[in-house]
PDB file of N, CA and C in Angstrom:
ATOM      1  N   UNK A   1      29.939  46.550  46.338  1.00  0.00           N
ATOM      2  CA  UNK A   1      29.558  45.164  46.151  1.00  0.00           C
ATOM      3  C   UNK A   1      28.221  44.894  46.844  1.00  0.00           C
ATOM      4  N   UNK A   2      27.436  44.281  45.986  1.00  0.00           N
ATOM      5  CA  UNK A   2      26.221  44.054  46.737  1.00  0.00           C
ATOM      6  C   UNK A   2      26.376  42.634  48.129  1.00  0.00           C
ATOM      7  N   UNK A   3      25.592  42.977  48.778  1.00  0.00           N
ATOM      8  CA  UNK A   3      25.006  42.068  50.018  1.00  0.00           C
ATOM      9  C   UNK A   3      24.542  40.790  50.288  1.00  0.00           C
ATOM     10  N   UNK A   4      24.541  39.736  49.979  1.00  0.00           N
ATOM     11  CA  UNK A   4      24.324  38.452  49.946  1.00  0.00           C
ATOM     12  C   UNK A   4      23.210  38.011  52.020  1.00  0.00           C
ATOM     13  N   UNK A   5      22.556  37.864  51.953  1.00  0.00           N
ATOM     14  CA  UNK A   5      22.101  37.585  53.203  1.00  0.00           C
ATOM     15  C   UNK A   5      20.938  36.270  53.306  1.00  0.00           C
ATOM     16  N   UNK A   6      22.127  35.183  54.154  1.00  0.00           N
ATOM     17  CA  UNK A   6      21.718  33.561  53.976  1.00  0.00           C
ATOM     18  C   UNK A   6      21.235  33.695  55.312  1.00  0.00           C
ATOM     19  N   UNK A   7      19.590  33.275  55.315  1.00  0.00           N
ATOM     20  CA  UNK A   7      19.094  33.171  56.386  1.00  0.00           C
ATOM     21  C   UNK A   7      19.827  32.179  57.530  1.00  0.00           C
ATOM     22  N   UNK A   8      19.865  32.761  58.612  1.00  0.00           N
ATOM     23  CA  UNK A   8      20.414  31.236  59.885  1.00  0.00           C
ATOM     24  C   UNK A   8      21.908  31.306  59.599  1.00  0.00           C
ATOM     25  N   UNK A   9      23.130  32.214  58.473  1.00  0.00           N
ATOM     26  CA  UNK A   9      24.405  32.175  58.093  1.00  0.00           C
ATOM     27  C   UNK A   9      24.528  33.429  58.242  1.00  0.00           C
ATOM     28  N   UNK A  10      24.220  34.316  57.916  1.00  0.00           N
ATOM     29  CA  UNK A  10      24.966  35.417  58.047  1.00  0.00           C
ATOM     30  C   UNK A  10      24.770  36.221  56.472  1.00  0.00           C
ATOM     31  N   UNK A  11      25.970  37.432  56.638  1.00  0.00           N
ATOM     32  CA  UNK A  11      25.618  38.395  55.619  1.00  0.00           C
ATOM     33  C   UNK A  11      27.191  38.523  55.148  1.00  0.00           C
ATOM     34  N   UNK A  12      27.009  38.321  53.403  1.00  0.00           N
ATOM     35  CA  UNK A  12      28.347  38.514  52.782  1.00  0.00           C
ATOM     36  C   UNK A  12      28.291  39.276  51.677  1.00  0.00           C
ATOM     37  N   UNK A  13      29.713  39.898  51.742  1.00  0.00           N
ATOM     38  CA  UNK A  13      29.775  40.488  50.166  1.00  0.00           C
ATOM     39  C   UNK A  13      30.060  39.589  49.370  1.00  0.00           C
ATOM     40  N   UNK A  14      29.340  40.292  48.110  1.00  0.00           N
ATOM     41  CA  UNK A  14      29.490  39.181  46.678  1.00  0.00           C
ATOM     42  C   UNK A  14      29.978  39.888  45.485  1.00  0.00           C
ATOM     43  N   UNK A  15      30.728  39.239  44.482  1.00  0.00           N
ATOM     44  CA  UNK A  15      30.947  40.305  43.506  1.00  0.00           C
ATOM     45  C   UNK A  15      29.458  40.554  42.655  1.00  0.00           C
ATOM     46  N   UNK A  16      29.729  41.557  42.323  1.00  0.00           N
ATOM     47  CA  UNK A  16      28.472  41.679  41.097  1.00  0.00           C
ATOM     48  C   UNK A  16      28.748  40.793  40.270  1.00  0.00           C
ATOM     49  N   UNK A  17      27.222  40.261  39.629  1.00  0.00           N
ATOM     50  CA  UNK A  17      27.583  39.416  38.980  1.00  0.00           C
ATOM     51  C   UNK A  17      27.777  37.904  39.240  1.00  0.00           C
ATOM     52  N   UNK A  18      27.769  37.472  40.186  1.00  0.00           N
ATOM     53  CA  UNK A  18      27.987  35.911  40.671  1.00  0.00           C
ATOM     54  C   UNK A  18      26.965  35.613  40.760  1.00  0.00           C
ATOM     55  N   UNK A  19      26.845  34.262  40.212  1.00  0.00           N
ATOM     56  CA  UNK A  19      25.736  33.203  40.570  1.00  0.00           C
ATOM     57  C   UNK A  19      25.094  33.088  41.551  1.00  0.00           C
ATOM     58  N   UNK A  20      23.864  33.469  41.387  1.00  0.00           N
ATOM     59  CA  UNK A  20      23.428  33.264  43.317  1.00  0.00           C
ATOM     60  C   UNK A  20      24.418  31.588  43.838  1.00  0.00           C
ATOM     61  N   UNK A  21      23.809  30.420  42.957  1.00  0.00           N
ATOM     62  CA  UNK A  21      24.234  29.008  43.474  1.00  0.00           C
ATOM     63  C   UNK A  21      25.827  29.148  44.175  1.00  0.00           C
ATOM     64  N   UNK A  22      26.704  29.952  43.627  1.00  0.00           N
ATOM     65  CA  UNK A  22      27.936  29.676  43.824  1.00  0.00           C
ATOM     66  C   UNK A  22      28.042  30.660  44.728  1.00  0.00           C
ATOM     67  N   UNK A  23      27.128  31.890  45.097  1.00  0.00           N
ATOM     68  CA  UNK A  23      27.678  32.862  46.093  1.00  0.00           C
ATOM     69  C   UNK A  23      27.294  32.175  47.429  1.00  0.00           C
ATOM     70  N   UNK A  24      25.968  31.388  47.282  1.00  0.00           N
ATOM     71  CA  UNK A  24      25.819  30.793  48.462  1.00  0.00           C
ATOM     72  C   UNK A  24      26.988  29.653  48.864  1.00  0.00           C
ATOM     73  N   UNK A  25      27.239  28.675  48.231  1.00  0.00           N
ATOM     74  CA  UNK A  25      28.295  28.157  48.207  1.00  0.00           C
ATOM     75  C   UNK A  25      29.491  28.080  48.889  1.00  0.00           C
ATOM     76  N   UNK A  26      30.220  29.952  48.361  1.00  0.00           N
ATOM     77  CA  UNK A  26      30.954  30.317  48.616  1.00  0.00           C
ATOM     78  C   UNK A  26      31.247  30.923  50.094  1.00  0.00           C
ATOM     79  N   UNK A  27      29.456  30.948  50.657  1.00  0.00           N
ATOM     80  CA  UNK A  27      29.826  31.785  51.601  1.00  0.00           C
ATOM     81  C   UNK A  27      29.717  30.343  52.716  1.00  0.00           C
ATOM     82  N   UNK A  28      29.692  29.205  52.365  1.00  0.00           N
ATOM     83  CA  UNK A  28      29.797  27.700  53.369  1.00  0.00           C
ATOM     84  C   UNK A  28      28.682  27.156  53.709  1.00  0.00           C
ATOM     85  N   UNK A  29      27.666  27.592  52.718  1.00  0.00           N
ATOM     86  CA  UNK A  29      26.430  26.822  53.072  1.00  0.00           C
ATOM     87  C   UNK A  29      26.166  25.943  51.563  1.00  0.00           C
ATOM     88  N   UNK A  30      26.053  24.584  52.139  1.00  0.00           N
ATOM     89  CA  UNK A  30      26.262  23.234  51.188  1.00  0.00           C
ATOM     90  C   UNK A  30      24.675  22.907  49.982  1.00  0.00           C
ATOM     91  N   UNK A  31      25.004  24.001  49.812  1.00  0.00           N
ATOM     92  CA  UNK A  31      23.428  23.819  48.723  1.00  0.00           C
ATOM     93  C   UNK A  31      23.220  23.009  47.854  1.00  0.00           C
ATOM     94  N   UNK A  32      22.365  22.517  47.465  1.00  0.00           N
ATOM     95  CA  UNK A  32      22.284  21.638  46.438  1.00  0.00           C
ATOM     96  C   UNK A  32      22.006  22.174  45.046  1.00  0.00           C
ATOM     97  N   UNK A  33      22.816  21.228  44.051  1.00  0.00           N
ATOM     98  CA  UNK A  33      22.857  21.724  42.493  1.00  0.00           C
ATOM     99  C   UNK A  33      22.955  20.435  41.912  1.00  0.00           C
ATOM    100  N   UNK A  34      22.182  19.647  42.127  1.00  0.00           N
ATOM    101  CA  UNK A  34      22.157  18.529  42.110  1.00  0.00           C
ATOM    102  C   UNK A  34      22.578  18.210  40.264  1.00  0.00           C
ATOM    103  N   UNK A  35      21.943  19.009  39.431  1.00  0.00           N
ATOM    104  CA  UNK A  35      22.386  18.891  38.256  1.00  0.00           C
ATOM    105  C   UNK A  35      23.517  20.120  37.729  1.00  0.00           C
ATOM    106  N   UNK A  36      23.757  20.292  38.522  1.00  0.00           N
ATOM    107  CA  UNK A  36      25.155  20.864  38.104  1.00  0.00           C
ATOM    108  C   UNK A  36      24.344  22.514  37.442  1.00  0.00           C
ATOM    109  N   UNK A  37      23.582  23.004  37.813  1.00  0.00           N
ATOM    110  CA  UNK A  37      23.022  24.522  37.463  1.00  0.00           C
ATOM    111  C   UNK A  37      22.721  25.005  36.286  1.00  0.00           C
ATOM    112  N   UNK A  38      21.933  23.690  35.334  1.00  0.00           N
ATOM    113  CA  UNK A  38      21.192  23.450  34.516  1.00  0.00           C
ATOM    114  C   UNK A  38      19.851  23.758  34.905  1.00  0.00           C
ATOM    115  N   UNK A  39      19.284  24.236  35.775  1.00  0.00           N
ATOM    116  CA  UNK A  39      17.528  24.323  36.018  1.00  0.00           C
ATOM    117  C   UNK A  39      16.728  23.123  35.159  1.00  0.00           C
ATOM    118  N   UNK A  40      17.378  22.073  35.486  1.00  0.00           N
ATOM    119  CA  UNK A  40      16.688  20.379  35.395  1.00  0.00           C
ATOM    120  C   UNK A  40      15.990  19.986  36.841  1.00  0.00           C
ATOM    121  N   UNK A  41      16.689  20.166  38.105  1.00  0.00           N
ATOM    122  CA  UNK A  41      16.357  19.161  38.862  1.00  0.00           C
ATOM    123  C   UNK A  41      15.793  20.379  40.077  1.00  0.00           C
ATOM    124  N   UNK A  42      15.694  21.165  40.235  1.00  0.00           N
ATOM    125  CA  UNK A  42      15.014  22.448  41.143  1.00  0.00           C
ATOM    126  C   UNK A  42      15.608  22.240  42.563  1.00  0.00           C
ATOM    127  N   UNK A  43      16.889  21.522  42.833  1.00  0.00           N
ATOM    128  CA  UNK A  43      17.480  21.373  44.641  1.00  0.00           C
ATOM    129  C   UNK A  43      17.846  22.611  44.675  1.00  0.00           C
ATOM    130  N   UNK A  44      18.091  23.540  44.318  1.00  0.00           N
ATOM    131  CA  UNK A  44      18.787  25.220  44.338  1.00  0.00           C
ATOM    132  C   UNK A  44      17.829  26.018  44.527  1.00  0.00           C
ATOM    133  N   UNK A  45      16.696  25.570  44.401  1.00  0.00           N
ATOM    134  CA  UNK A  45      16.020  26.281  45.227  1.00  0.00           C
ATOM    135  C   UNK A  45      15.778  27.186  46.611  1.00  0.00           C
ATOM    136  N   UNK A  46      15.332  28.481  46.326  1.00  0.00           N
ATOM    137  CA  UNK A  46      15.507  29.266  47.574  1.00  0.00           C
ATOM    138  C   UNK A  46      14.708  30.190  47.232  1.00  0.00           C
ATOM    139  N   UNK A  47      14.206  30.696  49.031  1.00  0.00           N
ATOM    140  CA  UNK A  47      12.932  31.581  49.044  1.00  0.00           C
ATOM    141  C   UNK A  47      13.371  33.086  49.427  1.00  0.00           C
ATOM    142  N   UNK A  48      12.855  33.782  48.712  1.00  0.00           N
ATOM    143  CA  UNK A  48      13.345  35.630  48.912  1.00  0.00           C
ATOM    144  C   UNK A  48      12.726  36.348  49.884  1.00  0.00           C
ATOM    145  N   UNK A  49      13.544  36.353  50.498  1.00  0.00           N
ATOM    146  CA  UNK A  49      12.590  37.330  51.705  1.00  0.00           C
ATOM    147  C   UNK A  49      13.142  38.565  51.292  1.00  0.00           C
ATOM    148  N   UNK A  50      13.793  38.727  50.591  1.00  0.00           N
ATOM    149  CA  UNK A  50      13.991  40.734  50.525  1.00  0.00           C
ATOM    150  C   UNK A  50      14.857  40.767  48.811  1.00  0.00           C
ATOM    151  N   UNK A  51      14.722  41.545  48.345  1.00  0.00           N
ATOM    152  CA  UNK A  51      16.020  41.887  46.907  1.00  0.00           C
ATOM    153  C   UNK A  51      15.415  40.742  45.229  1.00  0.00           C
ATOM    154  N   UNK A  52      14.502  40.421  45.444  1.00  0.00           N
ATOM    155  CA  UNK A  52      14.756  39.348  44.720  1.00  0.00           C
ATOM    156  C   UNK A  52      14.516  40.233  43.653  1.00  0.00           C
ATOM    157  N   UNK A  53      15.443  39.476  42.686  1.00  0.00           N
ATOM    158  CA  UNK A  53      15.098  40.536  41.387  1.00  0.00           C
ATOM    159  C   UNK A  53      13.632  39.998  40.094  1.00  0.00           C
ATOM    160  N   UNK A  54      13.549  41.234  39.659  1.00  0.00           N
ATOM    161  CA  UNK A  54      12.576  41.142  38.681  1.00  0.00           C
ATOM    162  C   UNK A  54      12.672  40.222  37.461  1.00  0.00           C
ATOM    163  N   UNK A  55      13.591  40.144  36.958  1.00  0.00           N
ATOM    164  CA  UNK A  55      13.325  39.329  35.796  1.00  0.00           C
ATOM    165  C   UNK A  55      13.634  37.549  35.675  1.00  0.00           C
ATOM    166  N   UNK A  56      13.303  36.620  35.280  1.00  0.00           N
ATOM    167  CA  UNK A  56      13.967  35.107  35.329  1.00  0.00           C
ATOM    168  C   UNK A  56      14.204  34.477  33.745  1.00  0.00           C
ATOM    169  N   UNK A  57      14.950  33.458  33.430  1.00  0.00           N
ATOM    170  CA  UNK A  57      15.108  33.036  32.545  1.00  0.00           C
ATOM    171  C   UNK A  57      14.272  32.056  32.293  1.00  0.00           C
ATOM    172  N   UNK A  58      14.247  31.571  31.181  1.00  0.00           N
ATOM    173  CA  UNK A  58      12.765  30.893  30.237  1.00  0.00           C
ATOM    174  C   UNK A  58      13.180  29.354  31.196  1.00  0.00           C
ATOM    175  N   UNK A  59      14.067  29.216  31.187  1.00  0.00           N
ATOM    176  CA  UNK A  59      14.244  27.981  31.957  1.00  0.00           C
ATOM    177  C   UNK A  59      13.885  27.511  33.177  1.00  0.00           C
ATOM    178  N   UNK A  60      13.880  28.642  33.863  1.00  0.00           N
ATOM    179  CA  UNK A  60      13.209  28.518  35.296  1.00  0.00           C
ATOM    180  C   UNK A  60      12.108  28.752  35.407  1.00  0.00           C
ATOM    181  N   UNK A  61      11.574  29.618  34.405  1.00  0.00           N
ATOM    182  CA  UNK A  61      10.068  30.057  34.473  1.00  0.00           C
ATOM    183  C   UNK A  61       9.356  28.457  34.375  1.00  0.00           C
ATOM    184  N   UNK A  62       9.679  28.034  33.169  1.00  0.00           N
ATOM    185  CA  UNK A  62       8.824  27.138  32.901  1.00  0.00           C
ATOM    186  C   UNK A  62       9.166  25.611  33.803  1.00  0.00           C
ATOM    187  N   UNK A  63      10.224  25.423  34.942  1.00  0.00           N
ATOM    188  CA  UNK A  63      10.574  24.600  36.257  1.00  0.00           C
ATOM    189  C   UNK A  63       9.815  24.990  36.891  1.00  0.00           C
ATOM    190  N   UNK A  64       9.619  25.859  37.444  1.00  0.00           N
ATOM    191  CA  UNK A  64       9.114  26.529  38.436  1.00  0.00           C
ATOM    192  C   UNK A  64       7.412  26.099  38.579  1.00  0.00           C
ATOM    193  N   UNK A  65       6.561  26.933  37.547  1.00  0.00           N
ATOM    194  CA  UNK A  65       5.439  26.431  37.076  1.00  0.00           C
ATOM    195  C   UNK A  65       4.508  27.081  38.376  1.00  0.00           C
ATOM    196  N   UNK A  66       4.566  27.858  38.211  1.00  0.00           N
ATOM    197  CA  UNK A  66       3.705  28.532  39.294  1.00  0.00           C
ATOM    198  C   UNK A  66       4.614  29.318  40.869  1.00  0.00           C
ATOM    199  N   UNK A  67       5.622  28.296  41.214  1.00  0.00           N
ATOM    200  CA  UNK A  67       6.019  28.323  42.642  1.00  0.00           C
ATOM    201  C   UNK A  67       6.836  30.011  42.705  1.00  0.00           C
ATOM    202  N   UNK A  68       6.980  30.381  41.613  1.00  0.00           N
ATOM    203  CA  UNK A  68       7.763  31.622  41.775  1.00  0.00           C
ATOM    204  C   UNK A  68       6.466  32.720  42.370  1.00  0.00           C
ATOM    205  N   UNK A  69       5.305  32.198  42.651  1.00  0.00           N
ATOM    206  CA  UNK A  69       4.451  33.335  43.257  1.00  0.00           C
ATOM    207  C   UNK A  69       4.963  33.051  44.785  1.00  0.00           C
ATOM    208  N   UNK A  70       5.082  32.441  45.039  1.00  0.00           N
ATOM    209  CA  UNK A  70       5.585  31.742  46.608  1.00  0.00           C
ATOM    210  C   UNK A  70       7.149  32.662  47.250  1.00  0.00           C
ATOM    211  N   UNK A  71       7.545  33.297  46.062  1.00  0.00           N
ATOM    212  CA  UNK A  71       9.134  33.572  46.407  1.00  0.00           C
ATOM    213  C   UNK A  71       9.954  32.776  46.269  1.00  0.00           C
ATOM    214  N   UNK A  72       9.447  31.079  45.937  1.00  0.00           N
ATOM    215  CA  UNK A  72      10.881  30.012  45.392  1.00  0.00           C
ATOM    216  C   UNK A  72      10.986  30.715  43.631  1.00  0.00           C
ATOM    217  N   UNK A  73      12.675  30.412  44.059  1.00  0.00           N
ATOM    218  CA  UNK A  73      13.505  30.583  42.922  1.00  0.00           C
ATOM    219  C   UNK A  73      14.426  29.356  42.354  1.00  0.00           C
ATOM    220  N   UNK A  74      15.270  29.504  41.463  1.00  0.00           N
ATOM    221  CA  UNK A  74      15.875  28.832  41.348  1.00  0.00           C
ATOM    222  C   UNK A  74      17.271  29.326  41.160  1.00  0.00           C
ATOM    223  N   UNK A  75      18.127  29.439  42.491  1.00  0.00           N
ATOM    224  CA  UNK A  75      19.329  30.109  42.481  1.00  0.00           C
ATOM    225  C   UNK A  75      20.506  29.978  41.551  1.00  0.00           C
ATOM    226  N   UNK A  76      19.858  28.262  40.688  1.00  0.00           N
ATOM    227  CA  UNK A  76      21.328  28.453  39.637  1.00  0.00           C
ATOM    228  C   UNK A  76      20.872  29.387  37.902  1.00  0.00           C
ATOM    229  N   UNK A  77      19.954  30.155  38.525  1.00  0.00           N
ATOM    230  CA  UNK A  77      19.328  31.034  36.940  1.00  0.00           C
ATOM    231  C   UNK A  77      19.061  32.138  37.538  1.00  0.00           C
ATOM    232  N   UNK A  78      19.994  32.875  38.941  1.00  0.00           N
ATOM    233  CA  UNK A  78      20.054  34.102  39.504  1.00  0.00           C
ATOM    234  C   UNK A  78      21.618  34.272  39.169  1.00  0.00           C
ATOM    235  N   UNK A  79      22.197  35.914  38.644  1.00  0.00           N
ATOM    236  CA  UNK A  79      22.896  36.162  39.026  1.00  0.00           C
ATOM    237  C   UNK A  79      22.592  37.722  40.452  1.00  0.00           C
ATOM    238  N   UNK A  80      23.336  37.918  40.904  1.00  0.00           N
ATOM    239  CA  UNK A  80      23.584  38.471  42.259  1.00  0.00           C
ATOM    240  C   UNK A  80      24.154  39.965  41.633  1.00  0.00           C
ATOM    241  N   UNK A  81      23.620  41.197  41.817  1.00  0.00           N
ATOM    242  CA  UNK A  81      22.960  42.174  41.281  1.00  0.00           C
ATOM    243  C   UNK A  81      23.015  43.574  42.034  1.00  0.00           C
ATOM    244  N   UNK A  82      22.496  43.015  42.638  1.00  0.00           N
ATOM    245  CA  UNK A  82      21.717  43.936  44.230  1.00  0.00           C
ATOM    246  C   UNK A  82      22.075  43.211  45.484  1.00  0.00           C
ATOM    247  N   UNK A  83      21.723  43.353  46.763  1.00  0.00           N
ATOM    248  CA  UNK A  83      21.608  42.935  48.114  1.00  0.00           C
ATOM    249  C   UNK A  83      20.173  42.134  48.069  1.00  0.00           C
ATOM    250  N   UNK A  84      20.386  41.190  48.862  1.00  0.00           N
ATOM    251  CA  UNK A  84      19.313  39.911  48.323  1.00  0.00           C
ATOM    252  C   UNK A  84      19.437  39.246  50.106  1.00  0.00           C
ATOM    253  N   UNK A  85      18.777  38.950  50.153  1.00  0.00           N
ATOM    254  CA  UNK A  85      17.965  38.225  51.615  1.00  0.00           C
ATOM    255  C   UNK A  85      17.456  36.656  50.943  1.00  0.00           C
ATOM    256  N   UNK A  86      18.008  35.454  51.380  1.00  0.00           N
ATOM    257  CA  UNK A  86      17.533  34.333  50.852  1.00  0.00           C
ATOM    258  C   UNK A  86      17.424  33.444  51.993  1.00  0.00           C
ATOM    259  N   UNK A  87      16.456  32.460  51.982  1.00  0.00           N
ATOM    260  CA  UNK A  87      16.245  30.973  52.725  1.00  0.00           C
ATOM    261  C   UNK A  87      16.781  29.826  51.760  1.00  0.00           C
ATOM    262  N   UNK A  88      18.005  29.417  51.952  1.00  0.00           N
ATOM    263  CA  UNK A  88      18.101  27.959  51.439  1.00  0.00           C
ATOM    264  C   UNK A  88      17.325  26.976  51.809  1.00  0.00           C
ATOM    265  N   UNK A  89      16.064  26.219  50.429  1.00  0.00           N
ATOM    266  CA  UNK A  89      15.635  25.256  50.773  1.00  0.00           C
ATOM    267  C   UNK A  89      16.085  23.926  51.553  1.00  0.00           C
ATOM    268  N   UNK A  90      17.214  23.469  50.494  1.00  0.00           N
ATOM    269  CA  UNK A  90      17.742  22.348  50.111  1.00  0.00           C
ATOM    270  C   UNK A  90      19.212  22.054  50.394  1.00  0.00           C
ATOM    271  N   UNK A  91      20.052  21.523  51.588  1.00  0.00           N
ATOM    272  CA  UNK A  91      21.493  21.823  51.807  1.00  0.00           C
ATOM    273  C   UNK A  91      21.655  20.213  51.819  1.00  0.00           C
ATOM    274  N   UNK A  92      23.107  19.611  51.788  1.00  0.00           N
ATOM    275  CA  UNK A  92      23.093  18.788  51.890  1.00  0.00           C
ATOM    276  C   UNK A  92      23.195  17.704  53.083  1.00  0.00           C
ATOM    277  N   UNK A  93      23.129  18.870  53.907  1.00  0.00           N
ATOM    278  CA  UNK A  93      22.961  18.105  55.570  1.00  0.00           C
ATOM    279  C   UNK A  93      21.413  17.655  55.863  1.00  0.00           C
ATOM    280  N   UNK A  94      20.142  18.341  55.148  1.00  0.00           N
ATOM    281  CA  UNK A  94      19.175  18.374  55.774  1.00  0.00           C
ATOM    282  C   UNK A  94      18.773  17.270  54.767  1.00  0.00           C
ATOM    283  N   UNK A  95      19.886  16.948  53.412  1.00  0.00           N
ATOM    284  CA  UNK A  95      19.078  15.616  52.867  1.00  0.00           C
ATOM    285  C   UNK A  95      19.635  14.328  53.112  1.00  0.00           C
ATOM    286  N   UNK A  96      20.735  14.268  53.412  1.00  0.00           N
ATOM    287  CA  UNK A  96      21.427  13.096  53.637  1.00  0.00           C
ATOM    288  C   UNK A  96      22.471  12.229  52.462  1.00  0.00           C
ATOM    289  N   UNK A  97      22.295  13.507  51.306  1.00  0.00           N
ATOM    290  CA  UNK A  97      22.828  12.636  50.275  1.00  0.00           C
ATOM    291  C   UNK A  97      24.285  12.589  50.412  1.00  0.00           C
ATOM    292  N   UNK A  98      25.176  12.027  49.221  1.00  0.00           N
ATOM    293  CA  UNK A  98      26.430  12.331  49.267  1.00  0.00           C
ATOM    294  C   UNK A  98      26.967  13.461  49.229  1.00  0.00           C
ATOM    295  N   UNK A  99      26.696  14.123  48.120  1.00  0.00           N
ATOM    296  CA  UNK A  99      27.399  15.357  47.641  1.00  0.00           C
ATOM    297  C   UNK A  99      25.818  16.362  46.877  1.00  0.00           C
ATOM    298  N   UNK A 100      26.425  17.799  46.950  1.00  0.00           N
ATOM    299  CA  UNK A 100      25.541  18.779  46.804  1.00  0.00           C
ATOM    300  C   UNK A 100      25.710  19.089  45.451  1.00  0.00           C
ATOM    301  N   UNK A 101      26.185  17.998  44.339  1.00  0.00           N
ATOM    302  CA  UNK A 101      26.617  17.893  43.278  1.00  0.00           C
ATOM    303  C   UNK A 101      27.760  18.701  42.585  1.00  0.00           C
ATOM    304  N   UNK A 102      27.697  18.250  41.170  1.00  0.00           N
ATOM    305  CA  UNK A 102      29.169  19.281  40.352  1.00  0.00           C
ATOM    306  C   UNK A 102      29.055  20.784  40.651  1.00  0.00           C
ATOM    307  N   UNK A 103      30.029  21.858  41.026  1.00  0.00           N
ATOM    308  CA  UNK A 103      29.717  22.932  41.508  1.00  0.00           C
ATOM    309  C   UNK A 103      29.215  23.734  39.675  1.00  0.00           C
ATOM    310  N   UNK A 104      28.016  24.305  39.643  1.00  0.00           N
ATOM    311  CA  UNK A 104      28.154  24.988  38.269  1.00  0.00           C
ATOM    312  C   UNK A 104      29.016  25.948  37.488  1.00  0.00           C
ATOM    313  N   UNK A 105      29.046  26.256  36.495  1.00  0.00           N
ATOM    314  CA  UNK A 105      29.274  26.797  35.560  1.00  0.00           C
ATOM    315  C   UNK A 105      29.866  28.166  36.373  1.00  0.00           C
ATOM    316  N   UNK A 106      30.603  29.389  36.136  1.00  0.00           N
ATOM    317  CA  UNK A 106      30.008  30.434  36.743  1.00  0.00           C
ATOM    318  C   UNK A 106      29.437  31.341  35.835  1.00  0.00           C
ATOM    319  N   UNK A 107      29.068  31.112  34.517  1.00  0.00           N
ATOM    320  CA  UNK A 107      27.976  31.783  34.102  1.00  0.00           C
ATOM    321  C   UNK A 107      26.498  30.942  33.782  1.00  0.00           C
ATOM    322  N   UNK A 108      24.939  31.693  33.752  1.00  0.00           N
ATOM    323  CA  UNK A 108      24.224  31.019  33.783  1.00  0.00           C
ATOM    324  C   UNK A 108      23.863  29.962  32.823  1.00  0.00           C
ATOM    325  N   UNK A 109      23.528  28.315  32.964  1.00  0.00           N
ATOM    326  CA  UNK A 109      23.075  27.811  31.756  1.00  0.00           C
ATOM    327  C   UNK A 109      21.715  27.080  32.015  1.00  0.00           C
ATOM    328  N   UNK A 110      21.090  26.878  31.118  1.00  0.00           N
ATOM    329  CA  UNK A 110      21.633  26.693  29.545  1.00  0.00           C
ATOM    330  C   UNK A 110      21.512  28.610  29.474  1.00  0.00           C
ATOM    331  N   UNK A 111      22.141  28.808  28.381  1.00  0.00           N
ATOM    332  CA  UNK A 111      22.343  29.975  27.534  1.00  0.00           C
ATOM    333  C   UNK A 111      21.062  30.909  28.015  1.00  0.00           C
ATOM    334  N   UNK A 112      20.902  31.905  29.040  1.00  0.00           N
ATOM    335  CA  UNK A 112      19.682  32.103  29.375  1.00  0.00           C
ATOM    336  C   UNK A 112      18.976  33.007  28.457  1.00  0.00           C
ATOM    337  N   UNK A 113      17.593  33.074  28.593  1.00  0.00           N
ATOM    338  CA  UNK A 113      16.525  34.020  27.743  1.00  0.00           C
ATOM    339  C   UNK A 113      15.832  34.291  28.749  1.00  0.00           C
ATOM    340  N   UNK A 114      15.762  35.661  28.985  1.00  0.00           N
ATOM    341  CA  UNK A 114      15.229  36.025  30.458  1.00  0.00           C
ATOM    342  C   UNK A 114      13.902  36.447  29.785  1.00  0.00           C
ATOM    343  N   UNK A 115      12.789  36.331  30.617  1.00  0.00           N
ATOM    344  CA  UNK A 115      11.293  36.636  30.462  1.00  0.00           C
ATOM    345  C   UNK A 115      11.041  37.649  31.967  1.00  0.00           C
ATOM    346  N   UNK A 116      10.071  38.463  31.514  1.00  0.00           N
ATOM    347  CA  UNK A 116       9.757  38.860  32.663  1.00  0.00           C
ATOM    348  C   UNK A 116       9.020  38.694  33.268  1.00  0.00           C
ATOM    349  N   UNK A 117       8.417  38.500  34.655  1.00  0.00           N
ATOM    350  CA  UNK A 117       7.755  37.684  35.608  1.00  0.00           C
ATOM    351  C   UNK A 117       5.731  38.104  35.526  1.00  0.00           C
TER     352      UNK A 117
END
C-alpha cells in the first residue's frame, strides 16, 4: 500500500487507488471540498513536496491555470498511486467555516480526461 504523508499529521497507509481528498480526510485532517470534489471551487487544494504524480485531469488543468507550476494541486482530481508527501492548504479550522463540505464521490468527478502536464 502506498504512503500518504500530511505535512504537521503524520504518515498513513492508503489503499491504492483512493482519492487523495478522502485519504486525507480519512487520515483526520478536516480539508476542505467545499463543492463536494467537483474541481469547481479549488479549497482541496494542496502543495507536493514529494510523489506528486505526472498526469491531471482536464478539469483541474484548466482550475488551476497556471498554479500547478507552484506544486498546488487539486486533491479531489488525485487518486493516490504511489507514496505522496502533501501540505494541506485549506482545513476547516484555519477558515472558520461551518463544515469542510459534502464528503466526495470516491471515484473522481466529473468523469475525468486526464491530460498530461
Amino acid at each position: 500500500m502506498p504512503t500518504l504523508t500530511i505535512e504537521g499529521k503524520g504518515s498513513f497507509e492508503v489503499e491504492q487507488g483512493t482519492r487523495l481528498v478522502n485519504a486525507i480526510e480519512d487520515a483526520g485532517v478536516n480539508i476542505l471540498h467545499r463543492c463536494g470534489g467537483f474541481a469547481r471551487c479549488t479549497t482541496c487544494r494542496v502543495v507536493f513536496l514529494g510523489g506528486e504524480p505526472g498526469g491531471m485531469t482536464a478539469a483541474e488543468k484548466a482550475k488551476l491555470k497556471g498554479l500547478e507550476d507552484k506544486g498546488i494541486r487539486l486533491s479531489c482530481q488525485i487518486l493516490v498511486q504511489d507514496d505522496m508527501t502533501v501540505r494541506v492548504l485549506n482545513t476547516l479550522e484555519s477558515t472558520g467555516l461551518d463544515s469542510p463540505g459534502n464528503r466526495p464521490e470516491d471515484d473522481i468527478t466529473p468523469e475525468p480526461e486526464w491530460v498530461q502536464e
